[in-house]
C-alpha atoms as a PDB file:
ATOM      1  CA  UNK A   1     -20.668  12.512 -16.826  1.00  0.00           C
ATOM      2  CA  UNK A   2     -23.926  12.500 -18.714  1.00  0.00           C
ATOM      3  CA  UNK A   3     -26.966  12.579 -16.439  1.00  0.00           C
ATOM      4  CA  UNK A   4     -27.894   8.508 -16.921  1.00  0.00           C
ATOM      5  CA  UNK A   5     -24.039   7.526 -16.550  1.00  0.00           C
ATOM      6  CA  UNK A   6     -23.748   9.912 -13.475  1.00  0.00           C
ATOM      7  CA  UNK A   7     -27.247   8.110 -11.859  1.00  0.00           C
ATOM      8  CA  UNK A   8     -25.926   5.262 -12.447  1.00  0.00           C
ATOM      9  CA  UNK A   9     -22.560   5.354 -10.600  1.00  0.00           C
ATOM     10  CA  UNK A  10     -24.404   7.345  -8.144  1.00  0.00           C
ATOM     11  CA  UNK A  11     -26.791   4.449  -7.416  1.00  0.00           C
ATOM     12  CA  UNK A  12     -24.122   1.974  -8.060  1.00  0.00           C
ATOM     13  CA  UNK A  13     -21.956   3.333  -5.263  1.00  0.00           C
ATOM     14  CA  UNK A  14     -24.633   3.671  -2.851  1.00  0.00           C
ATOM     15  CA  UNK A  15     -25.377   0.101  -3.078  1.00  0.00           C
ATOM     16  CA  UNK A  16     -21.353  -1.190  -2.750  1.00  0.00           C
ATOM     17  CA  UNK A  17     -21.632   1.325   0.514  1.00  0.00           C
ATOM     18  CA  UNK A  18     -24.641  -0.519   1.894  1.00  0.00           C
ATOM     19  CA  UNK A  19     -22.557  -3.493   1.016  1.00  0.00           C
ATOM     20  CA  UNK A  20     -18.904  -2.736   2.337  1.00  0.00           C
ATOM     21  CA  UNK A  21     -20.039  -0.012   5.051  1.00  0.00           C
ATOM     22  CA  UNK A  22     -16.665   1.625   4.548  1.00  0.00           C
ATOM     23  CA  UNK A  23     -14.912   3.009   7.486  1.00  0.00           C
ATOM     24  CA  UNK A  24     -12.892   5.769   5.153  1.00  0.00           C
ATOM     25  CA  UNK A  25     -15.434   7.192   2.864  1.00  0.00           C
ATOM     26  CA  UNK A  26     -12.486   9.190   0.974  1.00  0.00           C
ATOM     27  CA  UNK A  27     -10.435   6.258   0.842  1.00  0.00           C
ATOM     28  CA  UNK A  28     -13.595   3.913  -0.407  1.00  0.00           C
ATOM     29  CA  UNK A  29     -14.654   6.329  -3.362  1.00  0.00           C
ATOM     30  CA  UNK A  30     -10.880   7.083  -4.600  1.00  0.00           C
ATOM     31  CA  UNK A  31     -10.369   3.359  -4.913  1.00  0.00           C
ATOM     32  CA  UNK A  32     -13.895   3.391  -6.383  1.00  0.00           C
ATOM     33  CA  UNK A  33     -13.210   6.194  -9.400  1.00  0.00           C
ATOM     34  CA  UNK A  34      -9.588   4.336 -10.052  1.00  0.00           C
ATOM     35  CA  UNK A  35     -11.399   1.106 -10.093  1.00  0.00           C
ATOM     36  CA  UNK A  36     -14.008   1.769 -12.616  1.00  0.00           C
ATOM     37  CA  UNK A  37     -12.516   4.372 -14.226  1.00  0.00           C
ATOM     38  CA  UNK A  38     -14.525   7.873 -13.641  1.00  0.00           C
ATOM     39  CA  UNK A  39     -13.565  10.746 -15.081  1.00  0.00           C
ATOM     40  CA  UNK A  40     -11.878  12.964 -12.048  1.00  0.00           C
ATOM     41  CA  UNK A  41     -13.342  15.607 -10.512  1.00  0.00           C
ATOM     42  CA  UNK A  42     -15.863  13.976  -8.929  1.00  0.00           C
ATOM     43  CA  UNK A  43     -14.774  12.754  -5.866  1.00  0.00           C
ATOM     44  CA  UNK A  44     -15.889  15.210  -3.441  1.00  0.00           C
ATOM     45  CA  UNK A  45     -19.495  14.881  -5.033  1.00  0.00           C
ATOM     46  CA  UNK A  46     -19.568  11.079  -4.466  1.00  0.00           C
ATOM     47  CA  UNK A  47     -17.744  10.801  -1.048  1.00  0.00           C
ATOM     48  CA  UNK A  48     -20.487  12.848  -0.007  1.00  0.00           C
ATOM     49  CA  UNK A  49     -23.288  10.485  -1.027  1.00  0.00           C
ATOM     50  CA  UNK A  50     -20.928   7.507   0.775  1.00  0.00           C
ATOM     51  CA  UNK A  51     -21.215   9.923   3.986  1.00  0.00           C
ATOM     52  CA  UNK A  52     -24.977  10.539   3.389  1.00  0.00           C
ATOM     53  CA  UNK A  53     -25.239   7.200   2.979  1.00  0.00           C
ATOM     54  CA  UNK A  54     -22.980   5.704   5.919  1.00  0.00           C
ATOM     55  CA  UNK A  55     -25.505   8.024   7.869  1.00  0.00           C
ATOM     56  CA  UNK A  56     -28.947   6.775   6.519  1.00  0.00           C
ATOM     57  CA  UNK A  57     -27.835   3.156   7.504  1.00  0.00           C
ATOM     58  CA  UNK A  58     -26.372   4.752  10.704  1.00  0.00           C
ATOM     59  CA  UNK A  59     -29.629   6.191  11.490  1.00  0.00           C
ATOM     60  CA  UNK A  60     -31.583   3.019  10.913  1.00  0.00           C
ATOM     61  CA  UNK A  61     -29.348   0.625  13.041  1.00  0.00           C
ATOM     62  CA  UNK A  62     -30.311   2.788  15.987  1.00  0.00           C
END
């Protein structure tokens, strides 16, 4: 992914987490690549930004 592509689906799924609060982070970002169509290979990268994410809101809810 080029660097303002990648920020930009970074940012992008950080903000459907915040939204949906997934309960399956693996299960939330593979229906997220096939949905929109990333390239593969980065699905361990972005399930953990749903996990550091799920744990920043987490966090701020206690």
């Amino acid at each position: 992914m080029a660097t303002k592509g990648h920020n930009e689906v970074k940012e992008s799924l950080r903000e459907m987490t915040r939204i949906f609060k997934p309960k399956d982070p693996k299960k939330f970002v593979k229906e997220y690549v096939r949905k929109y169509r990333i390239m593969g290979g980065y699905e361990e990268e972005l399930t953990l930004i749903v996990e550091n994410e799920l744990d920043k809101l987490d966090s701020s809810v206690s």
